[in-house]
C-alpha atoms as a PDB file:
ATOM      1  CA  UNK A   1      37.057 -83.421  11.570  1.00  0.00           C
ATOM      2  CA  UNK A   2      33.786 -81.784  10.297  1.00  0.00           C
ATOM      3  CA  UNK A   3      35.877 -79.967   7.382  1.00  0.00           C
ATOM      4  CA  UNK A   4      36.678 -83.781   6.246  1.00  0.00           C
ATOM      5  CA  UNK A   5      33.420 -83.633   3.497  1.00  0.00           C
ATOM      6  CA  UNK A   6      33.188 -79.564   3.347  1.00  0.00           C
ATOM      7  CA  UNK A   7      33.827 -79.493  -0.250  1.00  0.00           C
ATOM      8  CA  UNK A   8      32.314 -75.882  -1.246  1.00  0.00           C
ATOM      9  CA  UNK A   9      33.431 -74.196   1.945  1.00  0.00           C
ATOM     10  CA  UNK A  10      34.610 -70.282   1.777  1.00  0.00           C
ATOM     11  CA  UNK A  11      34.840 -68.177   4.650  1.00  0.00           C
ATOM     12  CA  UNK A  12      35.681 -64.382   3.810  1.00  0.00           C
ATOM     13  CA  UNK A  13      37.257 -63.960   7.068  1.00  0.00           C
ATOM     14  CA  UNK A  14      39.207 -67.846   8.911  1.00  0.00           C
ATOM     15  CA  UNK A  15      40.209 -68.174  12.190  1.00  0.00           C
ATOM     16  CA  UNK A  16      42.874 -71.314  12.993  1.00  0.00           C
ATOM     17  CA  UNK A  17      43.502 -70.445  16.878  1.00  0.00           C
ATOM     18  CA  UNK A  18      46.371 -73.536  17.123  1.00  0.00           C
ATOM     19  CA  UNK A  19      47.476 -76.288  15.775  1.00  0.00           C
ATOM     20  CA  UNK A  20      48.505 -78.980  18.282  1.00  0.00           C
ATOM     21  CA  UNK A  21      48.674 -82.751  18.176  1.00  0.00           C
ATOM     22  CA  UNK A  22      45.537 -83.740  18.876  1.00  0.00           C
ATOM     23  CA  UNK A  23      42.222 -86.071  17.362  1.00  0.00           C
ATOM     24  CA  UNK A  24      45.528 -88.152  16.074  1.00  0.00           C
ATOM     25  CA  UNK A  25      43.196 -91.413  16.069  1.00  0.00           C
ATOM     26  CA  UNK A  26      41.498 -89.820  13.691  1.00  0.00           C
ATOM     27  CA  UNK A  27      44.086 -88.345  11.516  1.00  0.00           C
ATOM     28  CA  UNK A  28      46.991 -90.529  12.140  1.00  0.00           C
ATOM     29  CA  UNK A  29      49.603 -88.243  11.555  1.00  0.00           C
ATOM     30  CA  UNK A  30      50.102 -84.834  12.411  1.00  0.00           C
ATOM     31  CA  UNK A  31      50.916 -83.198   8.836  1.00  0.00           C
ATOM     32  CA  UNK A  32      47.423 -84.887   8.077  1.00  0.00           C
ATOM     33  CA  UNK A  33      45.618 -82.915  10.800  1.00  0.00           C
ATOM     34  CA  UNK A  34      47.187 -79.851   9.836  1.00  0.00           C
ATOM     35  CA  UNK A  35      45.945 -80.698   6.037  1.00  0.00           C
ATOM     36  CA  UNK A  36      42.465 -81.407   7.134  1.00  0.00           C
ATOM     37  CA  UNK A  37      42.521 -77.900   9.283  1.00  0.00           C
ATOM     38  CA  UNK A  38      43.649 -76.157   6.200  1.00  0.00           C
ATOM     39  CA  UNK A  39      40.835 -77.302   3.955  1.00  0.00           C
ATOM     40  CA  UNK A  40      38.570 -74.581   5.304  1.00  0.00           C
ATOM     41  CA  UNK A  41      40.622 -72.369   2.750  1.00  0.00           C
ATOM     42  CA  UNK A  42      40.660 -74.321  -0.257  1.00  0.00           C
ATOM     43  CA  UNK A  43      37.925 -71.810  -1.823  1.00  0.00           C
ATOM     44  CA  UNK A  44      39.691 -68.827  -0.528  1.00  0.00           C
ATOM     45  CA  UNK A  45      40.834 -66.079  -2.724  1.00  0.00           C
ATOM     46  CA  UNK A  46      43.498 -63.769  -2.132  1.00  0.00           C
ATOM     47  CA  UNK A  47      41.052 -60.625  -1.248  1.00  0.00           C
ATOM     48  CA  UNK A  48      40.112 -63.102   2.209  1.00  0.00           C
ATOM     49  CA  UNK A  49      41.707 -63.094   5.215  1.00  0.00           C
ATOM     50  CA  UNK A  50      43.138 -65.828   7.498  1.00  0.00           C
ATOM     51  CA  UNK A  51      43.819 -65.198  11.096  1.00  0.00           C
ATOM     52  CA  UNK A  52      46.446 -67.048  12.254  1.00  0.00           C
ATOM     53  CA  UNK A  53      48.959 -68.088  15.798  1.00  0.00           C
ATOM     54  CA  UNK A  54      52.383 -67.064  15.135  1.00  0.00           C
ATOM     55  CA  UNK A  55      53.309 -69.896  17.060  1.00  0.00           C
ATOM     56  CA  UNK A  56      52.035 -71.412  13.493  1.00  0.00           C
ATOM     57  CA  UNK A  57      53.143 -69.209  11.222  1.00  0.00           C
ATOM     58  CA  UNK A  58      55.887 -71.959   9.665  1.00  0.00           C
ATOM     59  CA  UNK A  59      53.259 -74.986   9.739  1.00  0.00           C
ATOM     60  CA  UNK A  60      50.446 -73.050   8.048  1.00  0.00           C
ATOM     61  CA  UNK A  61      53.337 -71.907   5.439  1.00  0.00           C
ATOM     62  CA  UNK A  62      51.800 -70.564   2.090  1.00  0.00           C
ATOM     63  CA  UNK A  63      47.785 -70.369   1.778  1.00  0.00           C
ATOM     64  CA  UNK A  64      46.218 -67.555  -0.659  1.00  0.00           C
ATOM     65  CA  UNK A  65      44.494 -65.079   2.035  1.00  0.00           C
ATOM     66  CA  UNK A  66      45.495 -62.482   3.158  1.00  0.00           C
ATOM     67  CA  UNK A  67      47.301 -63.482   6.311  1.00  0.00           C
ATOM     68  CA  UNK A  68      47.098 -61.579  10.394  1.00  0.00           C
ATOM     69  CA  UNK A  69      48.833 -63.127  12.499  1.00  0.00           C
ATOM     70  CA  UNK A  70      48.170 -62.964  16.562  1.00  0.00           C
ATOM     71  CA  UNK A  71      49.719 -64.370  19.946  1.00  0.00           C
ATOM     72  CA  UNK A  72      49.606 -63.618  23.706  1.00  0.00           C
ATOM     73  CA  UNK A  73      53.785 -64.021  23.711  1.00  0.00           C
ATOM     74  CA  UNK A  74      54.944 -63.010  20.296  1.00  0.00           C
ATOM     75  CA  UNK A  75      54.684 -59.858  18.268  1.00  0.00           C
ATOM     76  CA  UNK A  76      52.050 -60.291  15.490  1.00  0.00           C
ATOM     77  CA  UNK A  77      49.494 -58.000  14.142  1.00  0.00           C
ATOM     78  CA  UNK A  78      47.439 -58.350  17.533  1.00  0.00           C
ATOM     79  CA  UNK A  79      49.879 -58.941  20.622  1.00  0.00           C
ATOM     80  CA  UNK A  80      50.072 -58.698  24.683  1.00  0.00           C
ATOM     81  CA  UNK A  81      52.367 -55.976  25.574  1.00  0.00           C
ATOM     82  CA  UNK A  82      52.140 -54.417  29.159  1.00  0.00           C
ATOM     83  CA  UNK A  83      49.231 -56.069  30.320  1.00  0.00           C
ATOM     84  CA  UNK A  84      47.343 -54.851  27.567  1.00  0.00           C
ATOM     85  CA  UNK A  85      45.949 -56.070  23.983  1.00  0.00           C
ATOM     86  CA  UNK A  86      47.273 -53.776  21.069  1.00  0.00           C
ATOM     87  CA  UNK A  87      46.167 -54.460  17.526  1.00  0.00           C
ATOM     88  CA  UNK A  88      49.039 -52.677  14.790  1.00  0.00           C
ATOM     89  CA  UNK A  89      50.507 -50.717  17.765  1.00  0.00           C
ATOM     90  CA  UNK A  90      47.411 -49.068  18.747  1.00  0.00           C
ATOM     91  CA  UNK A  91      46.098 -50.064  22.396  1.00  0.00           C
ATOM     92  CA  UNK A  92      42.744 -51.684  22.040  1.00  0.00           C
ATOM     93  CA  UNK A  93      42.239 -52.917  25.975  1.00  0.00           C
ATOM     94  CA  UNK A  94      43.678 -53.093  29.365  1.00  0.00           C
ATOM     95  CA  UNK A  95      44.004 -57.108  30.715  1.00  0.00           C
ATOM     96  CA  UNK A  96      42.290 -55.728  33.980  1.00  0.00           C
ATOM     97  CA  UNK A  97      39.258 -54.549  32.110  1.00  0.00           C
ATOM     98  CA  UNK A  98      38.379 -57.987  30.465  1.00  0.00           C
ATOM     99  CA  UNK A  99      36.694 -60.187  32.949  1.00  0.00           C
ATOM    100  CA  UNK A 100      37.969 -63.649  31.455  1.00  0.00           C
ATOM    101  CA  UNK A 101      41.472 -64.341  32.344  1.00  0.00           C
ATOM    102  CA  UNK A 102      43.971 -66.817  30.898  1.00  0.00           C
ATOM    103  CA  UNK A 103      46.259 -66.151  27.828  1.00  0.00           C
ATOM    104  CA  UNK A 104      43.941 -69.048  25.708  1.00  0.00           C
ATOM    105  CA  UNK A 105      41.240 -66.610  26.505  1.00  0.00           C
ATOM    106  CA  UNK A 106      43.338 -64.010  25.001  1.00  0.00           C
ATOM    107  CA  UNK A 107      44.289 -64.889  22.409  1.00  0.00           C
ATOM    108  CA  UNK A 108      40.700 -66.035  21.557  1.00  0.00           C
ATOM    109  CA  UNK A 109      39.407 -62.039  22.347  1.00  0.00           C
ATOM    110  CA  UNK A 110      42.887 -61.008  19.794  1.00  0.00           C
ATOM    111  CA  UNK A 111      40.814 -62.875  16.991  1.00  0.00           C
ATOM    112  CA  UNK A 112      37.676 -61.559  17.553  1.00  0.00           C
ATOM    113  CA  UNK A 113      39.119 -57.654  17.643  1.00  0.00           C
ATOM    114  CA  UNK A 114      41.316 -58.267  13.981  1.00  0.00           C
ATOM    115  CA  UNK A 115      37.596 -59.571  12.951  1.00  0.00           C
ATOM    116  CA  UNK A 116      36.138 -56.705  14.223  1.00  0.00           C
ATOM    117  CA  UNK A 117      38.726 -54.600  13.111  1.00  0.00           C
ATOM    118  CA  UNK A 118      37.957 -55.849   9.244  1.00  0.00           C
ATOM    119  CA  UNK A 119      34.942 -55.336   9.487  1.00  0.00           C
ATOM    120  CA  UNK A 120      35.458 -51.451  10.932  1.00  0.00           C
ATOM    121  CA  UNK A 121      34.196 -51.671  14.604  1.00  0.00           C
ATOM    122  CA  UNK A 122      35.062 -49.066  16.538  1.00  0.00           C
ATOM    123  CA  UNK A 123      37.854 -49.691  19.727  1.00  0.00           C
ATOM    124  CA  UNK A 124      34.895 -48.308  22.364  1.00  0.00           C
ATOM    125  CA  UNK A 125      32.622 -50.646  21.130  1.00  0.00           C
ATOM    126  CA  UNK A 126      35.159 -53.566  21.418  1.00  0.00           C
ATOM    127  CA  UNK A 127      35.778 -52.372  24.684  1.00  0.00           C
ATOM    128  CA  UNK A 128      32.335 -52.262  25.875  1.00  0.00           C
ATOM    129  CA  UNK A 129      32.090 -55.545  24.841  1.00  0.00           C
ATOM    130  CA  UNK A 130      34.766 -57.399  26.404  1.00  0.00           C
ATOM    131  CA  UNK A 131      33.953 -55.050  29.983  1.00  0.00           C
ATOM    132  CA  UNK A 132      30.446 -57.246  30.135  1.00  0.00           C
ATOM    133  CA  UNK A 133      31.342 -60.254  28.409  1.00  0.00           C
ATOM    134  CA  UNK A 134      31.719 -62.894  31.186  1.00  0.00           C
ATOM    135  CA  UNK A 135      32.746 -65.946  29.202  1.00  0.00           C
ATOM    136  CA  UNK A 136      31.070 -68.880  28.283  1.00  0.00           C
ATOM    137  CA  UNK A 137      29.235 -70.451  31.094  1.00  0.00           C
ATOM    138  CA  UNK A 138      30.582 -73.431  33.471  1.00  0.00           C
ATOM    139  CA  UNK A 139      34.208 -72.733  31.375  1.00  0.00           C
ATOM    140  CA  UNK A 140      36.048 -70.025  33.738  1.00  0.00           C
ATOM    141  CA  UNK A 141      32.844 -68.182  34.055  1.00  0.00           C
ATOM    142  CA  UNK A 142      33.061 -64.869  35.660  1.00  0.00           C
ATOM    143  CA  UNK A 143      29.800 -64.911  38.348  1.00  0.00           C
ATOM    144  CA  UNK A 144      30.400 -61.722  40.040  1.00  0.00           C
ATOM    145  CA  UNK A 145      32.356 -59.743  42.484  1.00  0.00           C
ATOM    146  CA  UNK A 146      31.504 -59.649  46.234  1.00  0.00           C
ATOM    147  CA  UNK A 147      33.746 -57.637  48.653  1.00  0.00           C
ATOM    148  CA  UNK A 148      36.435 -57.110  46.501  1.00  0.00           C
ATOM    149  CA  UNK A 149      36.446 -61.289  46.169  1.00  0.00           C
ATOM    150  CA  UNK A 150      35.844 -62.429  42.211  1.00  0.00           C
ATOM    151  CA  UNK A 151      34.078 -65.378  41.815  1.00  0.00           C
ATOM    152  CA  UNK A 152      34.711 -67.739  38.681  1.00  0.00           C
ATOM    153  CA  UNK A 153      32.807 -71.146  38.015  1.00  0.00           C
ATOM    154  CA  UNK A 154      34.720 -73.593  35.656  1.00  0.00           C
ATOM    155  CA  UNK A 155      32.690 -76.664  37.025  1.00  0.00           C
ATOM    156  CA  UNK A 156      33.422 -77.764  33.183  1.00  0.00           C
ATOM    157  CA  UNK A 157      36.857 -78.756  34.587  1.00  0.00           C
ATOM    158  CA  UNK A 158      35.863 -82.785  35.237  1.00  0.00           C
ATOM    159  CA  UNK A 159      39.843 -83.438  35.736  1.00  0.00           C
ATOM    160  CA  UNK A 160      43.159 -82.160  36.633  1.00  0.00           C
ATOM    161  CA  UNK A 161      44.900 -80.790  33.243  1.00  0.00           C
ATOM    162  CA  UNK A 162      41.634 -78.674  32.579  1.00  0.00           C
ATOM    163  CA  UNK A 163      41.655 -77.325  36.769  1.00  0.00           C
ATOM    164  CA  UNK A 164      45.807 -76.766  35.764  1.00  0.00           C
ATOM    165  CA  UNK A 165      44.774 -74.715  32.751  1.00  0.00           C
ATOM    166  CA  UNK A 166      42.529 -72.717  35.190  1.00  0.00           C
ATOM    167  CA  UNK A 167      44.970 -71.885  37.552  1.00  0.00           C
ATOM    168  CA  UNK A 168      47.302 -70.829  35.220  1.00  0.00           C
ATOM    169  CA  UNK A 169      44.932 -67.892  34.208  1.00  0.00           C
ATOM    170  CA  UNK A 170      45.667 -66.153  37.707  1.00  0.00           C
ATOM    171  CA  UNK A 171      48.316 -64.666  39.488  1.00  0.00           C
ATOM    172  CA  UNK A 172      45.956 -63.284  42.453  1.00  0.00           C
ATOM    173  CA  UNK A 173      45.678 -65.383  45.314  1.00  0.00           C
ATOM    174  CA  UNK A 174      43.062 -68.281  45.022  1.00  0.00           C
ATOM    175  CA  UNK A 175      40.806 -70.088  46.923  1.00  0.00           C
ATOM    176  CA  UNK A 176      39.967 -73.055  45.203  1.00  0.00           C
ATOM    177  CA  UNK A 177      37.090 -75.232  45.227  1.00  0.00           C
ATOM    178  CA  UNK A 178      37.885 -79.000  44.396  1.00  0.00           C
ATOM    179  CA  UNK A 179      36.035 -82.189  44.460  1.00  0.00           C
ATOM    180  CA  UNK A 180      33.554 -84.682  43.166  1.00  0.00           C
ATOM    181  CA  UNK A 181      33.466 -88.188  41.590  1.00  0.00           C
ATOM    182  CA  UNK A 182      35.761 -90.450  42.738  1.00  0.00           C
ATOM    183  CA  UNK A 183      37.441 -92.229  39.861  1.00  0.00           C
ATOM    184  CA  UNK A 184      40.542 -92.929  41.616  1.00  0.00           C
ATOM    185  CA  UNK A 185      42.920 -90.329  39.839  1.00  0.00           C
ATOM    186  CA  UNK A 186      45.785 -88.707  41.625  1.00  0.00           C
ATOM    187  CA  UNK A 187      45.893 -85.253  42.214  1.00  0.00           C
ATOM    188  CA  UNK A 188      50.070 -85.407  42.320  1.00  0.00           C
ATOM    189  CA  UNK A 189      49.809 -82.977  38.944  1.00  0.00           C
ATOM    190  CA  UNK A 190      48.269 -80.398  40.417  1.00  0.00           C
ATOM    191  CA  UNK A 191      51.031 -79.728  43.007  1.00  0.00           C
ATOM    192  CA  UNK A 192      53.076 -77.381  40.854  1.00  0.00           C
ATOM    193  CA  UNK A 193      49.653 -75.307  40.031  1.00  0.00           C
ATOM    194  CA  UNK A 194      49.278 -74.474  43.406  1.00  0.00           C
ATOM    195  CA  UNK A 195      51.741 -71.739  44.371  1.00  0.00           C
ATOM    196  CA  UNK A 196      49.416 -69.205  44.400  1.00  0.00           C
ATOM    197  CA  UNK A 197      46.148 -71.641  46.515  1.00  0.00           C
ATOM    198  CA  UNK A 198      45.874 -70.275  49.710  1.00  0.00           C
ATOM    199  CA  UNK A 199      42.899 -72.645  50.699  1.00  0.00           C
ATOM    200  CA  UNK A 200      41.235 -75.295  49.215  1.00  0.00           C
ATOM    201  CA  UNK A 201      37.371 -75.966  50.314  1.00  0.00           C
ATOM    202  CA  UNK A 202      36.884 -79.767  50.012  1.00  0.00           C
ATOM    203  CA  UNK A 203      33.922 -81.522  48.625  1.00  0.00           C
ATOM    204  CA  UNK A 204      31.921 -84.815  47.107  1.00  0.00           C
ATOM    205  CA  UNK A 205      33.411 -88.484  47.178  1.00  0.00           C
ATOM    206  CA  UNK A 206      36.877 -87.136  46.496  1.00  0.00           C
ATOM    207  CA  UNK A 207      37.342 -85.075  49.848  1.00  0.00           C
ATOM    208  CA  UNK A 208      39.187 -86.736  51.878  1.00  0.00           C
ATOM    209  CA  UNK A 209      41.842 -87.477  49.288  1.00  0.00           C
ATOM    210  CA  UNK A 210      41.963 -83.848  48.287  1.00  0.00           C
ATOM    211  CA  UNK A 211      42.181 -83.028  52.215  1.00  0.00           C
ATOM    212  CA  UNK A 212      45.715 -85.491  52.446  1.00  0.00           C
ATOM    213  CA  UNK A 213      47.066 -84.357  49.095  1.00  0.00           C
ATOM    214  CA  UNK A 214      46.334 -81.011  50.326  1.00  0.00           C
ATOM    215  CA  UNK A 215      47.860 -81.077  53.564  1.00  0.00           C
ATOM    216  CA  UNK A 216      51.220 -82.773  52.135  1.00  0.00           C
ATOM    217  CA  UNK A 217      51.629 -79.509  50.309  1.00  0.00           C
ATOM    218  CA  UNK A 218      50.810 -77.392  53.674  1.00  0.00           C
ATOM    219  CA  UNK A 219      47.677 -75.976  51.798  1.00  0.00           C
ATOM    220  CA  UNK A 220      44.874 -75.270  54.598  1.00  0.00           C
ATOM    221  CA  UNK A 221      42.212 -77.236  53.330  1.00  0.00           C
ATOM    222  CA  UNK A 222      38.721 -77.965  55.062  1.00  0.00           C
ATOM    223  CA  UNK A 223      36.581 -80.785  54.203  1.00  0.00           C
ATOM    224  CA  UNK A 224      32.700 -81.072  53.719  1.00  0.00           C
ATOM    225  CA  UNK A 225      29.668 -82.893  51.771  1.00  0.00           C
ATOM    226  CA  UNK A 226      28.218 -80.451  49.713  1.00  0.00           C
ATOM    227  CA  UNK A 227      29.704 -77.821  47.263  1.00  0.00           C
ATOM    228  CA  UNK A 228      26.954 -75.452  48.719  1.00  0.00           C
ATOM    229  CA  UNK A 229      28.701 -76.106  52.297  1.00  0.00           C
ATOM    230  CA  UNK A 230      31.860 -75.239  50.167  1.00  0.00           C
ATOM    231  CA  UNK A 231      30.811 -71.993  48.823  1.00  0.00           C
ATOM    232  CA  UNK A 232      30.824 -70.663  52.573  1.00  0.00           C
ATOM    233  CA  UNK A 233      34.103 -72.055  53.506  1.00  0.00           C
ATOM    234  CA  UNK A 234      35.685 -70.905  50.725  1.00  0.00           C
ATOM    235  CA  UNK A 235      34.493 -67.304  51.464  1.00  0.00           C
ATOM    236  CA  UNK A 236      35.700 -67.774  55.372  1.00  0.00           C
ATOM    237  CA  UNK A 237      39.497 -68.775  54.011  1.00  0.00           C
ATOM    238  CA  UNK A 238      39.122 -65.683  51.723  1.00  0.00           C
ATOM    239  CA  UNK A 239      40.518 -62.267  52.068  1.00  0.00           C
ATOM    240  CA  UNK A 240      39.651 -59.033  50.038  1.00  0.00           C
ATOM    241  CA  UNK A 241      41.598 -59.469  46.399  1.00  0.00           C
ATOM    242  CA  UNK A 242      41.214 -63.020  46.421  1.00  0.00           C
ATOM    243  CA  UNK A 243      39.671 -65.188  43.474  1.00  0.00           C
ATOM    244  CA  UNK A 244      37.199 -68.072  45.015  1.00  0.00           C
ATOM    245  CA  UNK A 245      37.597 -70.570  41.511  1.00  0.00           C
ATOM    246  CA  UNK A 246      35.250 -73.751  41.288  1.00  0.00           C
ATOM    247  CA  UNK A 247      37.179 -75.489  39.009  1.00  0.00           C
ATOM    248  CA  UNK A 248      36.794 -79.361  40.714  1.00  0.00           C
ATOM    249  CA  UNK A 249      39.542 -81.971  38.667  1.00  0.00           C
ATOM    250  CA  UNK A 250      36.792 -84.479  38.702  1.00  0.00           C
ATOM    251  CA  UNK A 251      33.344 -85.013  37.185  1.00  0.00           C
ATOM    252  CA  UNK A 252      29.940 -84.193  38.845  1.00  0.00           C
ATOM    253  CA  UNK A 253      28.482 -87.776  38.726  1.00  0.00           C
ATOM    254  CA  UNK A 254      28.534 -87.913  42.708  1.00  0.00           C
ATOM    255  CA  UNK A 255      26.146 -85.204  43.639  1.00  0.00           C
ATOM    256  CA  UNK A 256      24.804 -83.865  40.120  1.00  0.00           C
ATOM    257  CA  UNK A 257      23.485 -85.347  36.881  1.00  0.00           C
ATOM    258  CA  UNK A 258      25.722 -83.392  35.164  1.00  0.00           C
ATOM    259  CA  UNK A 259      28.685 -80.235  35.048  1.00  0.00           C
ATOM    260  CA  UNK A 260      26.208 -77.365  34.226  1.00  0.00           C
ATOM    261  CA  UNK A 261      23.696 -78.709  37.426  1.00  0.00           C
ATOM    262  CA  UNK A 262      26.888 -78.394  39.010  1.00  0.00           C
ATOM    263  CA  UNK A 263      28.204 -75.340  37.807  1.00  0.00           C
ATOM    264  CA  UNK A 264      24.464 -73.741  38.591  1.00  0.00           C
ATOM    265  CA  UNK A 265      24.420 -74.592  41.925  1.00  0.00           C
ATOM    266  CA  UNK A 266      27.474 -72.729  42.505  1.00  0.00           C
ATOM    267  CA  UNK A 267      26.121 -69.669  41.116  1.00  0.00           C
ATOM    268  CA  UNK A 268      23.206 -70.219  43.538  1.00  0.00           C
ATOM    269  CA  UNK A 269      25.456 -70.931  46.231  1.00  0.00           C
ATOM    270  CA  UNK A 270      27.167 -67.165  45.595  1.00  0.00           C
ATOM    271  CA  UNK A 271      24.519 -65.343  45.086  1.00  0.00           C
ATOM    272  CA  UNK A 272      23.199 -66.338  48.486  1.00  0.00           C
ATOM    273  CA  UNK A 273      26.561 -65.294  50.402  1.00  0.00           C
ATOM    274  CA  UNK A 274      26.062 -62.490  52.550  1.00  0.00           C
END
């Protein structure tokens, strides 16, 4: 919406990630959201360079940059190919050494490395990067690892399509940390997420609900007050390879003024296991 009144606007180097149907009350039709999302080339000249989904490759259609094209399940210029990021056939990184997981994280990292890559940054250093980089905090947050257990904090999930979107980023078996307001939403979506939930710790207003829904599904699920309380149950149900994910389905407003209070306290809460 911002590009609405950019007028003199010219990146040398554009990123579009996706283009989906969405801020439609805004736009009111879809071909004028993707419109609006292509005004941040209107200045460009043919020496720039748009990175672009090939999932949108057809929709974006002809623009003047120079177009790369990335995705995490097709073959562009940056692609996924046996568990690992390549960038024009050479391999750039190993999934396993990136510590934010999820193909929309990804794809995100494929962007930054064809940046990079213009801009003649060497694979080690993109490498060394993405080993550290943890993510943005509170949004599937790497926190740390703690006897062979990987702890992730995505208290920014506030309702059950963002905790879905979470659990789609793992295949390791989770332990999953759920709870909070109680606004009266069902947790029914969820069920199809859960394959690979082992446990479920239990917390806030929400708890008991989350304890039935839970046990419905034959998911061992204990109940308490506090996500601290939570922190050490969810370690208990864990084993060694397990991910222990605070990712809640419902906002914070119960216990905490806010997601990041929440999302901080879970740090805390790890830090002071063992």
């Amino acid at each position: 919406q911002q590009l609405h009144d950019f007028k003199n606007f010219k990146p040398n180097i554009g990123v579009i990630t996706n283009l989906t149907e969405t801020h439609l009350d805004f736009f009111k039709t879809y071909d004028n959201y993707v419109n609006h999302k292509l005004m941040i080339f209107d200045n460009s000249k043919e020496e720039d360079i748009v990175i672009i989904n090939m999932a949108d490759k057809e929709t974006v259609g002809d623009i003047k940059p120079r177009k790369i094209y990335f995705s995490s399940n097709l073959k562009g210029n940056s692609y996924i190919e046996k568990d690992a990021i390549y960038y024009d056939g050479e391999l750039i990184i190993n999934l396993n050494d990136i510590r934010v997981k999820g193909n929309h994280n990804y794809e995100n990292i494929m962007c930054a490395i064809i940046a990079a890559k213009e801009f003649g940054v060497t694979n080690s250093m993109i490498k060394e990067v993405l080993n550290k980089f943890s993510g943005v905090e509170h949004r599937l947050e790497y926190v740390k690892k703690l006897n062979n257990r990987e702890f992730y904090n995505d208290s920014k999930s506030t309702n059950v399509v963002s905790t879905k979107v979470a659990l789609s980023s793992f295949s390791k078996p989770v332990i999953l940390l759920l709870g909070g307001l109680d606004r009266g939403h069902s947790f029914e979506e969820l069920g199809d997420s859960l394959t690979h939930v082992k446990g479920i710790a239990a917390f806030g207003e929400t708890k008991n609900r989350i304890k039935e829904f839970a046990d419905s599904l034959g998911i061992d699920c204990v109940v308490v007050e506090k996500l601290s309380e939570a922190v050490k149950v969810a370690y208990t149900l864990s084993d060694e390879g397990d991910v222990i994910l605070l990712s809640p389905a419902c906002a914070s407003w119960d216990q905490y003024p806010d997601f990041e209070s929440r999302g901080r306290d879970f740090k805390e809460a790890v830090e002071k296991l063992i």
